[in-house]
C-alpha atoms as a PDB file:
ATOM      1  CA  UNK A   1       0.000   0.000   0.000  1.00  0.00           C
ATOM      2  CA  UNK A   2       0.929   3.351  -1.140  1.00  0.00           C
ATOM      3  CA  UNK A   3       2.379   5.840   1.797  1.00  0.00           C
ATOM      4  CA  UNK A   4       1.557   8.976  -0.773  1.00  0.00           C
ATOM      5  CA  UNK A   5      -1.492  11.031  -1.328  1.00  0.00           C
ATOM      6  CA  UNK A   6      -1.347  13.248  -4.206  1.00  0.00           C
ATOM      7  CA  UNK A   7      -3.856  16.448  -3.595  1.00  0.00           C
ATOM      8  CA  UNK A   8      -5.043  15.936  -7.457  1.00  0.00           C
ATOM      9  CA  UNK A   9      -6.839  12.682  -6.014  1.00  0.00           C
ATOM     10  CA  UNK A  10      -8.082  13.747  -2.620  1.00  0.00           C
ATOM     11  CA  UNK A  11     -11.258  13.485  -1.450  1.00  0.00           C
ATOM     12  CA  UNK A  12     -13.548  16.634  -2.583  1.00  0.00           C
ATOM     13  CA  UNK A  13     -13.916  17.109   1.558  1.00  0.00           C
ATOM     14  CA  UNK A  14     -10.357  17.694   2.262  1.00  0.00           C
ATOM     15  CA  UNK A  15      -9.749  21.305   2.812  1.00  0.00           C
ATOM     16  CA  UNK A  16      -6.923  21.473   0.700  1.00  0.00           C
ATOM     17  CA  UNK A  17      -5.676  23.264  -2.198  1.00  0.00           C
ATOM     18  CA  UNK A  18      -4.755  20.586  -4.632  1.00  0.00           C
ATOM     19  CA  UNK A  19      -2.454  22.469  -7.108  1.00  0.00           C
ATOM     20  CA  UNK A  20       0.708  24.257  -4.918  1.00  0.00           C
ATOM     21  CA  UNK A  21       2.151  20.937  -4.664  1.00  0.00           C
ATOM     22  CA  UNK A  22       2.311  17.116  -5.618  1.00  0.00           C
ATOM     23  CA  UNK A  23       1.604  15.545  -2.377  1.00  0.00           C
ATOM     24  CA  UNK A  24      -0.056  16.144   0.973  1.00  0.00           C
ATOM     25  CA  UNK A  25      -0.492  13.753   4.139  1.00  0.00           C
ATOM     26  CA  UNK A  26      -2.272  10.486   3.878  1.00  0.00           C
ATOM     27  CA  UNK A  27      -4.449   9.917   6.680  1.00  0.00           C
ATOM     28  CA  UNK A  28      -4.085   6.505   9.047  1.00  0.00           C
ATOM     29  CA  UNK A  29      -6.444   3.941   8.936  1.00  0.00           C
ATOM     30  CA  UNK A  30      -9.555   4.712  11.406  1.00  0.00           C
ATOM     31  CA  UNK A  31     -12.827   6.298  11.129  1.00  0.00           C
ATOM     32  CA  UNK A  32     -14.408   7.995   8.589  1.00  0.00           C
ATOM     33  CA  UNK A  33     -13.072   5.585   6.038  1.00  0.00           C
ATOM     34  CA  UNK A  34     -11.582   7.245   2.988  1.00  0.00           C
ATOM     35  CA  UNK A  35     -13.169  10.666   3.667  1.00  0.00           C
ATOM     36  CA  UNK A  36     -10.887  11.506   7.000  1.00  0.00           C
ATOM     37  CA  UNK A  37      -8.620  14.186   6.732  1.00  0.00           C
ATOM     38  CA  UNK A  38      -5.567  13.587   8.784  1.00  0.00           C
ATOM     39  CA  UNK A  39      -4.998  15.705  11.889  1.00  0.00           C
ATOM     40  CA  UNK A  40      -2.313  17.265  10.259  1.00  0.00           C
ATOM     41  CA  UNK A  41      -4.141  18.989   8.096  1.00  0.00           C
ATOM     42  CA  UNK A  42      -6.099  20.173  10.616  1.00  0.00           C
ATOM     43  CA  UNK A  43      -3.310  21.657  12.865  1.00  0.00           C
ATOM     44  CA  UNK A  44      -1.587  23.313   9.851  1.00  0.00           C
ATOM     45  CA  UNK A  45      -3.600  24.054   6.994  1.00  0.00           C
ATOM     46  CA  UNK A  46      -6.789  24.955   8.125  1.00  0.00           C
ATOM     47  CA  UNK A  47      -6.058  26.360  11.785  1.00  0.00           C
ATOM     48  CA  UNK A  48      -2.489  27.549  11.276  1.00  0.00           C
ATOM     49  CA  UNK A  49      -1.415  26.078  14.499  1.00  0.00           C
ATOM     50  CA  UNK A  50       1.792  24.116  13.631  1.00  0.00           C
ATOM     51  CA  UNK A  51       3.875  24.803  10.382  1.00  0.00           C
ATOM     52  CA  UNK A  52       5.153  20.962  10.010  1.00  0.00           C
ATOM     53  CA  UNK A  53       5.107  17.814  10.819  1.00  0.00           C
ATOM     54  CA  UNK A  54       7.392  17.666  13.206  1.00  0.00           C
ATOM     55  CA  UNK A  55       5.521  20.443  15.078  1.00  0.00           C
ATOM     56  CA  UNK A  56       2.607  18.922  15.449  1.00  0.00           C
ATOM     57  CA  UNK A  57       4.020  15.745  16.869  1.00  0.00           C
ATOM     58  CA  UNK A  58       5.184  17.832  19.325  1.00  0.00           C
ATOM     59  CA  UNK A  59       2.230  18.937  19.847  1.00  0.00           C
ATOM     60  CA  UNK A  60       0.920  15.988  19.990  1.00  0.00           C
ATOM     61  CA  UNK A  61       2.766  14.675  22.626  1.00  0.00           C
ATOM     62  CA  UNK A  62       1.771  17.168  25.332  1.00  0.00           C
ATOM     63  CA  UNK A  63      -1.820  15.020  25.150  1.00  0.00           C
ATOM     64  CA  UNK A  64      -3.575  18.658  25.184  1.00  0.00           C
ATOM     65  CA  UNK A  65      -5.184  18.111  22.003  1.00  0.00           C
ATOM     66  CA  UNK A  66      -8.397  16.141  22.028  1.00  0.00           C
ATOM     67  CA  UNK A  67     -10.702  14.252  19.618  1.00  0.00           C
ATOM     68  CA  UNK A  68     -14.182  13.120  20.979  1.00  0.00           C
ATOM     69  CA  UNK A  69     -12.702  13.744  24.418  1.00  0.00           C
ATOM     70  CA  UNK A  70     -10.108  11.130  23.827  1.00  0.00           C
ATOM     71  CA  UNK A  71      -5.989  12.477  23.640  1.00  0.00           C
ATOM     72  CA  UNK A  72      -4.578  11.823  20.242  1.00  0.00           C
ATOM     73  CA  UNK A  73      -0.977  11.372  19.392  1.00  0.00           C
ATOM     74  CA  UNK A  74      -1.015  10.372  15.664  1.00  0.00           C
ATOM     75  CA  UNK A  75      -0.915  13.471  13.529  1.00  0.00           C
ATOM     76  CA  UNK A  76      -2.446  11.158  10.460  1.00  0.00           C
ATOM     77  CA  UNK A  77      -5.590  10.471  12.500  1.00  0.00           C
ATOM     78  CA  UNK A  78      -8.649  10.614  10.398  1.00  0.00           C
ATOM     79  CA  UNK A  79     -10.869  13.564  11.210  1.00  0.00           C
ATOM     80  CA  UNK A  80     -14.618  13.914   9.897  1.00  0.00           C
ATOM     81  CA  UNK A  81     -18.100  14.882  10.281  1.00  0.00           C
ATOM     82  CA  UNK A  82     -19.334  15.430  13.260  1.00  0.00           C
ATOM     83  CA  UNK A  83     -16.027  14.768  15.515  1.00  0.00           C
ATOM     84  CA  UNK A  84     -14.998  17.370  18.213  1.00  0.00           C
ATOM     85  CA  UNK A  85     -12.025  18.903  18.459  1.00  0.00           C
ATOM     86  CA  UNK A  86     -10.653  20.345  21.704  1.00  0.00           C
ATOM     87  CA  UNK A  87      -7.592  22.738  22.267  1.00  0.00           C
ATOM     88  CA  UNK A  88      -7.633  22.337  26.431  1.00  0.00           C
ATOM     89  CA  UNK A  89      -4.900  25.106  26.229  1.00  0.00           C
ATOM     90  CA  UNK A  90      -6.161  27.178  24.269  1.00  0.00           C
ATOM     91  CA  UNK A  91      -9.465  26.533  25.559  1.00  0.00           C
ATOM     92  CA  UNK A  92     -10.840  26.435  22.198  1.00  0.00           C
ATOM     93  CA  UNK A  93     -13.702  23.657  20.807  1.00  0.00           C
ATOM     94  CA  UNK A  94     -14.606  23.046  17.336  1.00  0.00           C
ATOM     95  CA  UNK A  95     -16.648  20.691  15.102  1.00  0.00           C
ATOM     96  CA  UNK A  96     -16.678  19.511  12.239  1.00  0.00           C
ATOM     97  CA  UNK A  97     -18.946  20.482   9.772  1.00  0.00           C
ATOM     98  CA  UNK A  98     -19.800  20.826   5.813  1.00  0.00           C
ATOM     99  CA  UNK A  99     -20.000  24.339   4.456  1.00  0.00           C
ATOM    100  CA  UNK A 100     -21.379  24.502   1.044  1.00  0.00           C
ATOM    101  CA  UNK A 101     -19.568  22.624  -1.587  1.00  0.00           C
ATOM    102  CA  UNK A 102     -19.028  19.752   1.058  1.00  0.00           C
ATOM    103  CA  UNK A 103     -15.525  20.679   2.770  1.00  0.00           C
ATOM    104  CA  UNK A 104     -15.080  19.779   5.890  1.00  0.00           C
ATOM    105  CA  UNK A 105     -14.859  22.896   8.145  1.00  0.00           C
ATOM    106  CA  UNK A 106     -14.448  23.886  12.021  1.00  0.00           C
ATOM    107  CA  UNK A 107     -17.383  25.445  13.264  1.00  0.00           C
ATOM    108  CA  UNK A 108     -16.438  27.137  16.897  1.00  0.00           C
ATOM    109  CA  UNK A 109     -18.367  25.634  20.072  1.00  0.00           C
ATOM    110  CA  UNK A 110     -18.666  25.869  23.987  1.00  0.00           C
ATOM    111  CA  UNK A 111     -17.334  23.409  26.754  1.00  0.00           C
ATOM    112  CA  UNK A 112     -20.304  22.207  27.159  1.00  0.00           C
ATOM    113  CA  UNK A 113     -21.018  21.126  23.164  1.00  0.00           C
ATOM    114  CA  UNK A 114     -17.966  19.859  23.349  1.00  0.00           C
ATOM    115  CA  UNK A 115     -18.928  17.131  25.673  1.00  0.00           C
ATOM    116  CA  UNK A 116     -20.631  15.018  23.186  1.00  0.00           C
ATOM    117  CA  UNK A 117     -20.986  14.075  19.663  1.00  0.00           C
ATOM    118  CA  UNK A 118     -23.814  13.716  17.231  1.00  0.00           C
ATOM    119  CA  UNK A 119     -23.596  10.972  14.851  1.00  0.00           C
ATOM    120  CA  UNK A 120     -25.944   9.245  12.342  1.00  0.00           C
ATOM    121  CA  UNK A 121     -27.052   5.479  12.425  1.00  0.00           C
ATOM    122  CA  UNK A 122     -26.122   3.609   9.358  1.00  0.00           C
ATOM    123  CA  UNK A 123     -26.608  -0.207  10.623  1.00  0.00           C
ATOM    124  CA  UNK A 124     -28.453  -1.845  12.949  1.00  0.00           C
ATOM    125  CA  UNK A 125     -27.738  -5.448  13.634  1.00  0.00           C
ATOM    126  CA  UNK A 126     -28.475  -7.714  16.963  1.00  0.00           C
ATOM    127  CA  UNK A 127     -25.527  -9.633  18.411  1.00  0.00           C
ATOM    128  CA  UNK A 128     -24.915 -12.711  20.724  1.00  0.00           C
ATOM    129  CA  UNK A 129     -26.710 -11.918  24.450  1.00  0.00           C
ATOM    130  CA  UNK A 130     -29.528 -10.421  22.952  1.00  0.00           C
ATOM    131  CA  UNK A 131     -28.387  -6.280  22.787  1.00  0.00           C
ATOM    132  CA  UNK A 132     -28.764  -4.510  19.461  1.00  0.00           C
ATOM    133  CA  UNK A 133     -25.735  -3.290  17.904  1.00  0.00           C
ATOM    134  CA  UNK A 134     -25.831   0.297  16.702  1.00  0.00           C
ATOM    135  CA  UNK A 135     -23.539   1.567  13.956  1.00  0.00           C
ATOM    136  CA  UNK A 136     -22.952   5.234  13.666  1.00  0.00           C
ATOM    137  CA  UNK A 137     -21.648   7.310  10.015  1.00  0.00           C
ATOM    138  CA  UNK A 138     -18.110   7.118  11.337  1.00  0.00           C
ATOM    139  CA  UNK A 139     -17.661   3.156  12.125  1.00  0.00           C
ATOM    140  CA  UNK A 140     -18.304   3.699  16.013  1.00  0.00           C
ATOM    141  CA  UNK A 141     -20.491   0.754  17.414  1.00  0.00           C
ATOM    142  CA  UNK A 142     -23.043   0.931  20.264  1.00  0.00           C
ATOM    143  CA  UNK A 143     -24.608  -1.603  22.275  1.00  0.00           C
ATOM    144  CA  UNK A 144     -28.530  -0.850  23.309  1.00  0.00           C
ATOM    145  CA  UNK A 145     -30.977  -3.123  25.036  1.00  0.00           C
ATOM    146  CA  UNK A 146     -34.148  -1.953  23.307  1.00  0.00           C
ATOM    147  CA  UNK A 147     -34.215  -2.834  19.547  1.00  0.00           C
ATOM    148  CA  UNK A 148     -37.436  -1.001  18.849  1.00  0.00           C
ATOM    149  CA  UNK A 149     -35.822   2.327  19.975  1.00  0.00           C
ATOM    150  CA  UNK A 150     -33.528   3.476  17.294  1.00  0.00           C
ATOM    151  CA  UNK A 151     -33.821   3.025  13.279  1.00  0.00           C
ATOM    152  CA  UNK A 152     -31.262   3.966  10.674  1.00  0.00           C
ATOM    153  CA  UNK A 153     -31.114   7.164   9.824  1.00  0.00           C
ATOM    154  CA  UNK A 154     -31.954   8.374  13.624  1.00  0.00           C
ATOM    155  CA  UNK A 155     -29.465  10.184  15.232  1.00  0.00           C
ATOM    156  CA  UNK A 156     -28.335   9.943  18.723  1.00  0.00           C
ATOM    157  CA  UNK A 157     -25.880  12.445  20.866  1.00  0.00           C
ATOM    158  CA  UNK A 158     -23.006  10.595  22.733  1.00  0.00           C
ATOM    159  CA  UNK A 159     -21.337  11.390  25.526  1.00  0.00           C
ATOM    160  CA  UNK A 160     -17.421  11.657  25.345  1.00  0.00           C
ATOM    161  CA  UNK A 161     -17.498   9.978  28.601  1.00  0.00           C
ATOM    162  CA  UNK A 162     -18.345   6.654  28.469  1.00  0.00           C
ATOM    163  CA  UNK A 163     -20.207   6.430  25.550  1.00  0.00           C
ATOM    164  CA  UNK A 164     -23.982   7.017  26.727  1.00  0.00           C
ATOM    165  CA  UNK A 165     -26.498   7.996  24.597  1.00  0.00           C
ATOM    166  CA  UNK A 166     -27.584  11.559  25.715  1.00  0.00           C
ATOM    167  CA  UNK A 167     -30.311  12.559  22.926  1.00  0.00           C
ATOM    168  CA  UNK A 168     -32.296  10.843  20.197  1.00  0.00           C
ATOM    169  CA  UNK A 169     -33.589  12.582  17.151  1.00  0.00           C
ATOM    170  CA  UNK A 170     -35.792  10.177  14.860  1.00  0.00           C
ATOM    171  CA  UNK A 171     -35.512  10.641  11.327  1.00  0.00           C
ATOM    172  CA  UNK A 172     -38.955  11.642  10.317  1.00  0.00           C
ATOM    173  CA  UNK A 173     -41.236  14.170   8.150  1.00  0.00           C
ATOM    174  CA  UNK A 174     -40.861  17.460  10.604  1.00  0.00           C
ATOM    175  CA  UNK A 175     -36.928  16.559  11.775  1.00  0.00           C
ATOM    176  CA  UNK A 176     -34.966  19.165  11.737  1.00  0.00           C
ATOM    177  CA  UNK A 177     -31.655  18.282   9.339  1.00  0.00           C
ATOM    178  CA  UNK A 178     -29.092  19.149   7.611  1.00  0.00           C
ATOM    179  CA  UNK A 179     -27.235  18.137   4.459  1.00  0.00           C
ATOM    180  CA  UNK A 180     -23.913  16.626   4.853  1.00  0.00           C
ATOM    181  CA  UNK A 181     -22.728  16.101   0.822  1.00  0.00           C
ATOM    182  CA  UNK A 182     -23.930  16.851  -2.501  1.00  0.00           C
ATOM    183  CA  UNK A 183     -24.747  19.962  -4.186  1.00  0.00           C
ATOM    184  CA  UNK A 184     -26.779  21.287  -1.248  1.00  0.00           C
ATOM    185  CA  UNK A 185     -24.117  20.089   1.423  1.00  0.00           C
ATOM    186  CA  UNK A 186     -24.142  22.553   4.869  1.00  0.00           C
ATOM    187  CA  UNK A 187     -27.857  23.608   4.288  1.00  0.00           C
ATOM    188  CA  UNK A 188     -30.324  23.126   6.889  1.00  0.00           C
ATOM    189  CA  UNK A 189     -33.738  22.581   6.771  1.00  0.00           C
ATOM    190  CA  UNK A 190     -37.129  20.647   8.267  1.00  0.00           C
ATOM    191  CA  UNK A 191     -38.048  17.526   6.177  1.00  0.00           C
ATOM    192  CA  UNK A 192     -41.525  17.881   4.327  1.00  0.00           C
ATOM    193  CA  UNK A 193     -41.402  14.646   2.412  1.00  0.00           C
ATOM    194  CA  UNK A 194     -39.526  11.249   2.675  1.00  0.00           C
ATOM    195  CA  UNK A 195     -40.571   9.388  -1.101  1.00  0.00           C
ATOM    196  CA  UNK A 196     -39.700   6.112  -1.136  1.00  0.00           C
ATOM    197  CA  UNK A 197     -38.061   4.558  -4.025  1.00  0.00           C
ATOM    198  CA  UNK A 198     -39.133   1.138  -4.885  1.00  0.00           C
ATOM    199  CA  UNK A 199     -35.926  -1.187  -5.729  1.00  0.00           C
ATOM    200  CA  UNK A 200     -32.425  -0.673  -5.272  1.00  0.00           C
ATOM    201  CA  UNK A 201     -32.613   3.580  -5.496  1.00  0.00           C
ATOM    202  CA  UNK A 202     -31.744   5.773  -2.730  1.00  0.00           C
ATOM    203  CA  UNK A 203     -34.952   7.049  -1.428  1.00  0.00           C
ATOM    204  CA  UNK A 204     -35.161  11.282  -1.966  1.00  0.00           C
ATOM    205  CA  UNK A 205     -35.737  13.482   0.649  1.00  0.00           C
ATOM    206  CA  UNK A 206     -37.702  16.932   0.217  1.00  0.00           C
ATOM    207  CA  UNK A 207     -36.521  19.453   2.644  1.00  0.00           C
ATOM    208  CA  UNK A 208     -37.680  23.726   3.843  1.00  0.00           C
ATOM    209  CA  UNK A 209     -35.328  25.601   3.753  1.00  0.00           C
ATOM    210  CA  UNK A 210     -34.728  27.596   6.992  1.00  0.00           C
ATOM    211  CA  UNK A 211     -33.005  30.032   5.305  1.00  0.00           C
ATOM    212  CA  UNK A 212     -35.681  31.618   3.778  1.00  0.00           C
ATOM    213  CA  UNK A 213     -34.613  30.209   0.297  1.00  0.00           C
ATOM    214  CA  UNK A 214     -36.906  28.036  -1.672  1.00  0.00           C
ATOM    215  CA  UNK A 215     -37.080  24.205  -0.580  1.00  0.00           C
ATOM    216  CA  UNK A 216     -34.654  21.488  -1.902  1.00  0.00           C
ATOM    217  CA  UNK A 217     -34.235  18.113  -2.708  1.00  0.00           C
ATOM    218  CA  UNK A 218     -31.406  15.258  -2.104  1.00  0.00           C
ATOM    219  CA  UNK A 219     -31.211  11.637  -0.775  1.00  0.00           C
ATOM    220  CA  UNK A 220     -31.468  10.076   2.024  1.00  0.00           C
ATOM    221  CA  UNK A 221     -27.858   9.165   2.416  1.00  0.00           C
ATOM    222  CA  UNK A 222     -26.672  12.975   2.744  1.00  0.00           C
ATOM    223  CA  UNK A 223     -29.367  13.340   5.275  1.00  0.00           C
ATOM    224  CA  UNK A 224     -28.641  13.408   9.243  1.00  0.00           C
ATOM    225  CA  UNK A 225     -31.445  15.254  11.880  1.00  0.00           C
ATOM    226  CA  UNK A 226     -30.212  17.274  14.126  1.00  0.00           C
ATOM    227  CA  UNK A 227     -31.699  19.474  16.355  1.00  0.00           C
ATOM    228  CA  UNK A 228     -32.183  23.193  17.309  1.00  0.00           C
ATOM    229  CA  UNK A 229     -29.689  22.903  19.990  1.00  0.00           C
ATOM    230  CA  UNK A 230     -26.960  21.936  17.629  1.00  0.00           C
ATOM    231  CA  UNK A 231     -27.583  25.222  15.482  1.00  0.00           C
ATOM    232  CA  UNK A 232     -27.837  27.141  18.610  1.00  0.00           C
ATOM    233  CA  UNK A 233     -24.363  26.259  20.085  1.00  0.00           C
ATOM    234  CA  UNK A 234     -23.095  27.411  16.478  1.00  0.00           C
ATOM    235  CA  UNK A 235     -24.527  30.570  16.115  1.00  0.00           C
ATOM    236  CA  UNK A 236     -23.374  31.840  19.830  1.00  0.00           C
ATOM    237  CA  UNK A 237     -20.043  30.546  19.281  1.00  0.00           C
ATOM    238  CA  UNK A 238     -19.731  32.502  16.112  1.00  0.00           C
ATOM    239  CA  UNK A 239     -21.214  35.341  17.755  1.00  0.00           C
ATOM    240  CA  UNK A 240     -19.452  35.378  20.804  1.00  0.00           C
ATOM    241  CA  UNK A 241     -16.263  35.599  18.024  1.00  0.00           C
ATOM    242  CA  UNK A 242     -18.013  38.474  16.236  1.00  0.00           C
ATOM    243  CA  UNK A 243     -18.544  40.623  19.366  1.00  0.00           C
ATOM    244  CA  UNK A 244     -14.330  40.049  20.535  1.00  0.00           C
ATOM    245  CA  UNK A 245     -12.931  40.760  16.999  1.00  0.00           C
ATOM    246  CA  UNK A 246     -15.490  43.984  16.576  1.00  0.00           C
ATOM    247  CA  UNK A 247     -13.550  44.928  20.878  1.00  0.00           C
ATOM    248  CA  UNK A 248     -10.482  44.525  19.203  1.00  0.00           C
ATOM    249  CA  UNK A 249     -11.119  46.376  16.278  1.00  0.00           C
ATOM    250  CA  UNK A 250     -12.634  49.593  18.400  1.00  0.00           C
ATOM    251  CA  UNK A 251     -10.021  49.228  20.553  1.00  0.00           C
ATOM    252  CA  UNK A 252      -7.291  49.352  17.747  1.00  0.00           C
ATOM    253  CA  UNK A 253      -9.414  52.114  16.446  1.00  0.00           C
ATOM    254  CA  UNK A 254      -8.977  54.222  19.823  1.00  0.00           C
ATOM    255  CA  UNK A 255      -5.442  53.643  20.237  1.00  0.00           C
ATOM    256  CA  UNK A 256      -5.228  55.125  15.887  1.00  0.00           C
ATOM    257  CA  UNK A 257      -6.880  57.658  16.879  1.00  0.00           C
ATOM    258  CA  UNK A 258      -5.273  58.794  20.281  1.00  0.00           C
ATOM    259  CA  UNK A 259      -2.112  58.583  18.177  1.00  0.00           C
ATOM    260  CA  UNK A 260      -3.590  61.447  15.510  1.00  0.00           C
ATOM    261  CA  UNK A 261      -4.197  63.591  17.987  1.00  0.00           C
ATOM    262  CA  UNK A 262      -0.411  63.675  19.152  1.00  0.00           C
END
């Protein structure tokens, strides 16, 4: 197996320019299969935080940087939707999202967001003893007692520590959701129609806008429900960012203009 990843042949999610140079960093096996952009990345490309490899192992090794609440000291870790990134440090929290077009992007969040992850059920399977196995969009398995509780295409919240299910969101006409890939990746909407497609065909999925633009349509596959929280926590990160870079910028302003009037 190849140790080289040329950015021509990366994943469209990978938040990478693909023509200043041959090769980039090929991510470890792990979650997110083929669509997991190594930490690395991460560290240096998107957040600016390290400027090489050998930086970021540093890093790395001070077991201050978290993923899902778990210390992670392989800079090729995949990273994908949905995971949580923590800076303890720094005391900075991100997660990962797609913005329009489908990259993968760091969308800021508080402590307390950053105590669990959201994640979609793809499989559903019962093992030996009886408990239902639960497999989420990333790989992660769960174990639950009651069978009739969770479908695919549900979503549940877990907790970083020790795995409990916090919060349930069925996937059904009225869920709030939001696109994950396609055309309409990063939108978010309420679903006002599930059709079913007889066969082998993904099933499409007719979702409001809550934007205010006209409704849209995809499958069922880029669909995951979320709920109002998880747009919440978003929006008062970002704002909470807004309101300290407009202090900085009056208080740069101030100091410009206490230097005119010397």
């Amino acid at each position: 197996m190849t140790k080289h990843q040329k950015r021509l042949a990366v994943p469209k999610s990978w938040p990478v320019e693909r023509k200043v140079e041959t090769y980039t960093t090929k991510a470890a096996a792990g979650p997110h299969g083929e669509a997991g952009v190594p930490l690395l990345i991460v560290l240096r490309d998107v957040l600016g935080y390290v400027d090489s490899k050998k930086e970021a192992r540093f890093a790395l090794g001070q077991d201050s940087v978290l993923v899902n609440g778990k210390p992670v000291s392989d800079e090729r870790r995949p990273i994908g939707m949905f995971d949580i990134l923590a800076f303890q440090e720094r005391e900075e929290y991100y997660r990962v999202f797609p913005d329009e077009g489908g990259r993968l992007s760091l969308t800021p969040v508080d402590a307390d967001s950053a105590g669990s992850k959201l994640g979609k059920i793809v499989g559903k399977a019962q093992v030996s003893g009886g408990d239902t196995q639960l497999t989420l969009h990333d790989g992660e398995t769960l174990l639950v007692e009651d069978a009739t509780a969770y479908d695919t295409n549900d979503s549940i919240v877990v907790s970083n520590d020790g795995d409990e299910i916090v919060a349930h969101f069925v996937y059904d006409e009225g869920a709030l959701v939001t696109a994950v890939s396609g055309v309409h990746a990063g939108r978010v909407g309420t679903i006002d129609e599930i059709q079913v497609t007889p066969g082998s065909s993904a099933n499409n999925v007719l979702i409001d806008a809550i934007d205010g633009d006209e409704r849209f349509e995809t499958i069922e596959e880029y669909v995951v429900v979320i709920d109002e929280n998880f747009t919440d926590a978003d929006s008062e990160a970002e704002t909470a960012d807004d309101d300290a870079e407009t202090d900085e910028d009056e208080t740069d302003g101030a100091d410009d203009e206490g230097g005119d009037e010397e």
